[in-house]
PDB file of N, CA and C in Angstrom:
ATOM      1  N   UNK A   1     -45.229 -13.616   7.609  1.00  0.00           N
ATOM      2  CA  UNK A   1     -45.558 -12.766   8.739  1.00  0.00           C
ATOM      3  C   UNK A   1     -45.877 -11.365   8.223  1.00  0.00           C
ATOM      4  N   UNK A   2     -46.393 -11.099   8.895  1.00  0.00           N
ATOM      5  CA  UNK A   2     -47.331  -9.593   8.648  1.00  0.00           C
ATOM      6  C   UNK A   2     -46.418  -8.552   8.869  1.00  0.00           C
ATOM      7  N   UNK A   3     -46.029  -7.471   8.345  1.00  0.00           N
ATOM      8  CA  UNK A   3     -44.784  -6.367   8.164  1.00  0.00           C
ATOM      9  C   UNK A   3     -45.592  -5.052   8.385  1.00  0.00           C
ATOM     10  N   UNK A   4     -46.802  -4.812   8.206  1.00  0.00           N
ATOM     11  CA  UNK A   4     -47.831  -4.244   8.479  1.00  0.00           C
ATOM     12  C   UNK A   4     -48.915  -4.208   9.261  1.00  0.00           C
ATOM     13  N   UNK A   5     -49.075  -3.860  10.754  1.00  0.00           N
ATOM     14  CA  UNK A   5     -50.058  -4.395  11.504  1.00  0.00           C
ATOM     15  C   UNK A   5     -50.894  -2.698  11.404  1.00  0.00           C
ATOM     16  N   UNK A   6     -52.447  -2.753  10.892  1.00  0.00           N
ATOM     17  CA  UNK A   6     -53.192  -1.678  10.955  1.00  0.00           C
ATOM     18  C   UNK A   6     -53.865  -1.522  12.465  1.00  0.00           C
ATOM     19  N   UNK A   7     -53.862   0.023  12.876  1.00  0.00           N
ATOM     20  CA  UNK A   7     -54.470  -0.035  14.203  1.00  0.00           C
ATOM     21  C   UNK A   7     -55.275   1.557  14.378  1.00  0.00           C
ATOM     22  N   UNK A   8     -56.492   1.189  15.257  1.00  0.00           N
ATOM     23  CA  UNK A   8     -57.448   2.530  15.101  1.00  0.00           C
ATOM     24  C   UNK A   8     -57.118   2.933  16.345  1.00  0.00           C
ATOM     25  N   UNK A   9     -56.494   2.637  17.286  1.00  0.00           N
ATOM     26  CA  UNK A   9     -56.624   3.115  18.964  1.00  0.00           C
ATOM     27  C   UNK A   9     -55.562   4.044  18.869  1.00  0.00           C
ATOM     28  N   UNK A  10     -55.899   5.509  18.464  1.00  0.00           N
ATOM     29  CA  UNK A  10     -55.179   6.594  18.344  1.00  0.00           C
ATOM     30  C   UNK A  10     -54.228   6.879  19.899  1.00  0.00           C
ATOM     31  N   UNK A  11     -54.619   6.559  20.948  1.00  0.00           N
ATOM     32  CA  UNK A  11     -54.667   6.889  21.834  1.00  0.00           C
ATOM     33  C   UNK A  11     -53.261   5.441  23.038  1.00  0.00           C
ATOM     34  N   UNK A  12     -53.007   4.876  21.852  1.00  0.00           N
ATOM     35  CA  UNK A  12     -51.685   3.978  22.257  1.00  0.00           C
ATOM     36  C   UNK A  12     -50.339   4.442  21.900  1.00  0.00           C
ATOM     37  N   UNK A  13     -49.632   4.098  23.098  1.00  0.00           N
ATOM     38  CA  UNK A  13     -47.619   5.230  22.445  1.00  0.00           C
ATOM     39  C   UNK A  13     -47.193   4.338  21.287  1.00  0.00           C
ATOM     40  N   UNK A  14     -48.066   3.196  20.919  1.00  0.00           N
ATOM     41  CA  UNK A  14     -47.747   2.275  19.997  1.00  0.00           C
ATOM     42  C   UNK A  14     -48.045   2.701  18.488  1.00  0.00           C
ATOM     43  N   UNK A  15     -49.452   3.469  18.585  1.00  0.00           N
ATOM     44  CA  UNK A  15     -49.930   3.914  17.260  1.00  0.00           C
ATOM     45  C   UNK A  15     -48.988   5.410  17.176  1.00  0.00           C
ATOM     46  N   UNK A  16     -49.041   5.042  15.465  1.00  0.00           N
ATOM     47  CA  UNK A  16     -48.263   5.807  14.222  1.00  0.00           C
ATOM     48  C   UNK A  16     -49.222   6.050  12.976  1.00  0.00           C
ATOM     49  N   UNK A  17     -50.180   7.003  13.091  1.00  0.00           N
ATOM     50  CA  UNK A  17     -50.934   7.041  11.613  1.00  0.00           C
ATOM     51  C   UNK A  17     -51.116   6.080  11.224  1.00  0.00           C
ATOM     52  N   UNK A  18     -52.120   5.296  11.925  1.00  0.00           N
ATOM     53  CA  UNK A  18     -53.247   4.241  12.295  1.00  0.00           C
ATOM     54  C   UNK A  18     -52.142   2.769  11.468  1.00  0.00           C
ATOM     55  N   UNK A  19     -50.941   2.955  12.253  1.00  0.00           N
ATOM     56  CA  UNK A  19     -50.515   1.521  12.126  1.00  0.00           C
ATOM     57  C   UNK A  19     -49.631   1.397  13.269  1.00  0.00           C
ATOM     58  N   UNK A  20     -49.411   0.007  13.943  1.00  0.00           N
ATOM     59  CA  UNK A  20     -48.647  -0.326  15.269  1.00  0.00           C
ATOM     60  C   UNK A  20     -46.947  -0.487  14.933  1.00  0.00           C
ATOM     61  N   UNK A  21     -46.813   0.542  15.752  1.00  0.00           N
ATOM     62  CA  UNK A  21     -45.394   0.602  15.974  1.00  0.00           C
ATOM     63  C   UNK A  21     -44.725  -0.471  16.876  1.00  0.00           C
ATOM     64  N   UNK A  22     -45.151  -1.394  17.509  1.00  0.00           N
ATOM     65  CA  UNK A  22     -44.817  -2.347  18.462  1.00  0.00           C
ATOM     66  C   UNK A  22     -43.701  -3.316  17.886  1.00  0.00           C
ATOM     67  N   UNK A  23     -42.782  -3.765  18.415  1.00  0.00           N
ATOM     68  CA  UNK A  23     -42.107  -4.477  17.671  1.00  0.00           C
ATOM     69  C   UNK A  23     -42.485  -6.228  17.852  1.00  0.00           C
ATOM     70  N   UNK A  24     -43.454  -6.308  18.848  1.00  0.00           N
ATOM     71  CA  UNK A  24     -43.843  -7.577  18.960  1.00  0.00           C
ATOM     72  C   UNK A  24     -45.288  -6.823  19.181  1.00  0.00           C
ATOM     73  N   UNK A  25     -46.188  -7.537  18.941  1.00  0.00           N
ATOM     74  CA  UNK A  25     -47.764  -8.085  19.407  1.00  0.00           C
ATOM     75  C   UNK A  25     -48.732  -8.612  19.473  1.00  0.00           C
ATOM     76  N   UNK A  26     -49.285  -8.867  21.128  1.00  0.00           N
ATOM     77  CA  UNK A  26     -49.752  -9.807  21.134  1.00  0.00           C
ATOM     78  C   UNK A  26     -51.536  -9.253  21.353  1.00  0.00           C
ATOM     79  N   UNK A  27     -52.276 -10.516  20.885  1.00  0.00           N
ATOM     80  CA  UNK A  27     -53.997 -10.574  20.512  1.00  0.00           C
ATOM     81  C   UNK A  27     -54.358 -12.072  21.308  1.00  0.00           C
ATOM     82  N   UNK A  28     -55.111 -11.480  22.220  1.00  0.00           N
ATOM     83  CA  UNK A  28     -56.064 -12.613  22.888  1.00  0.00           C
ATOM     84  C   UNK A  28     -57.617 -12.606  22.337  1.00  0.00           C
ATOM     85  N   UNK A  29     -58.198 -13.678  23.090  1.00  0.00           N
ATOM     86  CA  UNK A  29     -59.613 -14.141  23.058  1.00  0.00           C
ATOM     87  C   UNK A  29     -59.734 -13.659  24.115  1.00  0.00           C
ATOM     88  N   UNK A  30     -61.223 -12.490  23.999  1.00  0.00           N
ATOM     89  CA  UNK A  30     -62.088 -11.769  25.053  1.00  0.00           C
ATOM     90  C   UNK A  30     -62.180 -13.322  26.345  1.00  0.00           C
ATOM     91  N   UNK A  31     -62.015 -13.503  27.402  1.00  0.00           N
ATOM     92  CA  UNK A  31     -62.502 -14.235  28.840  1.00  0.00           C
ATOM     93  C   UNK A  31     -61.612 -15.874  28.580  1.00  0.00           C
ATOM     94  N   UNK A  32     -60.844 -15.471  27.629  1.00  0.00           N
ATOM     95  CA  UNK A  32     -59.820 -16.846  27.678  1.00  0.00           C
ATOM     96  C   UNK A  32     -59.923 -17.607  26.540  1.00  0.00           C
ATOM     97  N   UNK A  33     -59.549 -18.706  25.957  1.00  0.00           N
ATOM     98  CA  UNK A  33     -59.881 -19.653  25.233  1.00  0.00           C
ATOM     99  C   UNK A  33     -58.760 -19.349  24.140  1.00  0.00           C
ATOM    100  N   UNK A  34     -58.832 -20.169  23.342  1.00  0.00           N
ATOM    101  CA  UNK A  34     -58.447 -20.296  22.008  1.00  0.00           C
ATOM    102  C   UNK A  34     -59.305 -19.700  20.374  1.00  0.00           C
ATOM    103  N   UNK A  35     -60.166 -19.538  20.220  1.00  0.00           N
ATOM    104  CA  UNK A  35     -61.155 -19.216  19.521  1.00  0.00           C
ATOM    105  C   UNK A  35     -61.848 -18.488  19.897  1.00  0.00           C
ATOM    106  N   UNK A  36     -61.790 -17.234  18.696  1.00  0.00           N
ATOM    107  CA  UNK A  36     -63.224 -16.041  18.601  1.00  0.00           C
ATOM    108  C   UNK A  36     -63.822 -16.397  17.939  1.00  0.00           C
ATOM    109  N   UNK A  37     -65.376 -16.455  17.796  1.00  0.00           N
ATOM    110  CA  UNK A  37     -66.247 -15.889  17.056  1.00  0.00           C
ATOM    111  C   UNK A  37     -66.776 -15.129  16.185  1.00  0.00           C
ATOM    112  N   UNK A  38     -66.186 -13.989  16.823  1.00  0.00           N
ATOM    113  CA  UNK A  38     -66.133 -12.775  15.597  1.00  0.00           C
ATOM    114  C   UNK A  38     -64.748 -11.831  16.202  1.00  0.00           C
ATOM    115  N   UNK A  39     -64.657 -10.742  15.467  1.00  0.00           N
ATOM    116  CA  UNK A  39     -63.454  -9.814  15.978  1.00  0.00           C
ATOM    117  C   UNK A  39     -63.892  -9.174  16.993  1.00  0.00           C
ATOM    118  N   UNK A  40     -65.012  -8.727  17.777  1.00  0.00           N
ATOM    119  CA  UNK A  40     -65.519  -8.284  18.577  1.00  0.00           C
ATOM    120  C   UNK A  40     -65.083  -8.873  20.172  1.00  0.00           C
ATOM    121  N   UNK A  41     -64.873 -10.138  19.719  1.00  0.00           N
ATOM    122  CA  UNK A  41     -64.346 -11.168  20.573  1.00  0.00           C
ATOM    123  C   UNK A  41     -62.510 -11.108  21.454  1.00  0.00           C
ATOM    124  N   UNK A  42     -61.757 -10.659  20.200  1.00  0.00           N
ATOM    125  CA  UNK A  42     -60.404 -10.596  20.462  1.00  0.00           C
ATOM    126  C   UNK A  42     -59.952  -9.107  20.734  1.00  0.00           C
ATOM    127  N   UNK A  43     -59.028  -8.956  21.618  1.00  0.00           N
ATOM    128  CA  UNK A  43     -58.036  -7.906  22.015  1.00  0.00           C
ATOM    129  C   UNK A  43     -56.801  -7.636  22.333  1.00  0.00           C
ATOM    130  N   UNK A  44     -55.900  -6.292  21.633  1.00  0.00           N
ATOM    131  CA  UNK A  44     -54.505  -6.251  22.082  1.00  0.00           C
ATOM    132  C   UNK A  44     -53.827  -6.154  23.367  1.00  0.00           C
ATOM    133  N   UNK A  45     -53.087  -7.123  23.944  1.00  0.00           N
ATOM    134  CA  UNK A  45     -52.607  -7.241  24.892  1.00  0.00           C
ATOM    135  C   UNK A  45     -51.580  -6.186  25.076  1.00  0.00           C
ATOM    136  N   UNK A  46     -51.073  -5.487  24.010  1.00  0.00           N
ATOM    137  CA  UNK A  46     -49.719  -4.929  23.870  1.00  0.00           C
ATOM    138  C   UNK A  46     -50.216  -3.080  23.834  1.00  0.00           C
ATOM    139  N   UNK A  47     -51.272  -2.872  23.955  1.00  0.00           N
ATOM    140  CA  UNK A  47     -51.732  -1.868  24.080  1.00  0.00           C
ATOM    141  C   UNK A  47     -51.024  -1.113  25.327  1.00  0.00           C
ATOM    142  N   UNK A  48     -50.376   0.414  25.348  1.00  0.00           N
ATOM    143  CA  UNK A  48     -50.345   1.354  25.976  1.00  0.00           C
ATOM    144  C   UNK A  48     -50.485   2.609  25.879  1.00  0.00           C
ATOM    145  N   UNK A  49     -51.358   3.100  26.904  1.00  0.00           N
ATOM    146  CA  UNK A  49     -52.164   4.249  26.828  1.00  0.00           C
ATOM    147  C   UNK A  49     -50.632   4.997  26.850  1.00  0.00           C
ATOM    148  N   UNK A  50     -50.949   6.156  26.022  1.00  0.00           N
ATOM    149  CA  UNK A  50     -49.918   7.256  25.193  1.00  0.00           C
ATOM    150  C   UNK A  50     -49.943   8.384  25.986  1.00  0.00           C
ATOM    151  N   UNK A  51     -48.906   8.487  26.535  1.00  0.00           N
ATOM    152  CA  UNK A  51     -48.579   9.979  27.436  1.00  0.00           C
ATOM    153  C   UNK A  51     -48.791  11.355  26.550  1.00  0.00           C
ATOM    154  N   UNK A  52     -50.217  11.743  26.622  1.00  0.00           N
ATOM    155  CA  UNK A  52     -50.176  13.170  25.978  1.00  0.00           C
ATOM    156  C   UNK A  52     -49.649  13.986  27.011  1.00  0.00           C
ATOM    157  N   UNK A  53     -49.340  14.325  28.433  1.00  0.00           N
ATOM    158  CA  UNK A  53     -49.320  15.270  28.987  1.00  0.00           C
ATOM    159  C   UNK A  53     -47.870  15.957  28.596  1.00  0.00           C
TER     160      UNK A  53
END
């Protein structure tokens, strides 16, 4: 298992100097299914937008 998850979405309370602080997370297939195509295809479910105020 991966001990290191890298992440660019500066803008999640999850990201830490572009790596996920989450202690679980989860990655779907874009409109359902089991299989992407490409990475363009898949997204973090575990994403939350980061309280700057």
């Amino acid at each position: 298992m991966a001990r290191d998850v890298m992440c660019t979405v500066e803008n999640c309370k999850f990201w830490e100097n572009r790596n996920c602080t989450a202690s679980a997370i989860e990655v779907n297939v874009d409109g359902g299914g089991h299989k992407a195509g490409y990475t363009a295809e898949t997204n973090c479910q575990t994403f939350v937008a980061a309280n700057k105020g």
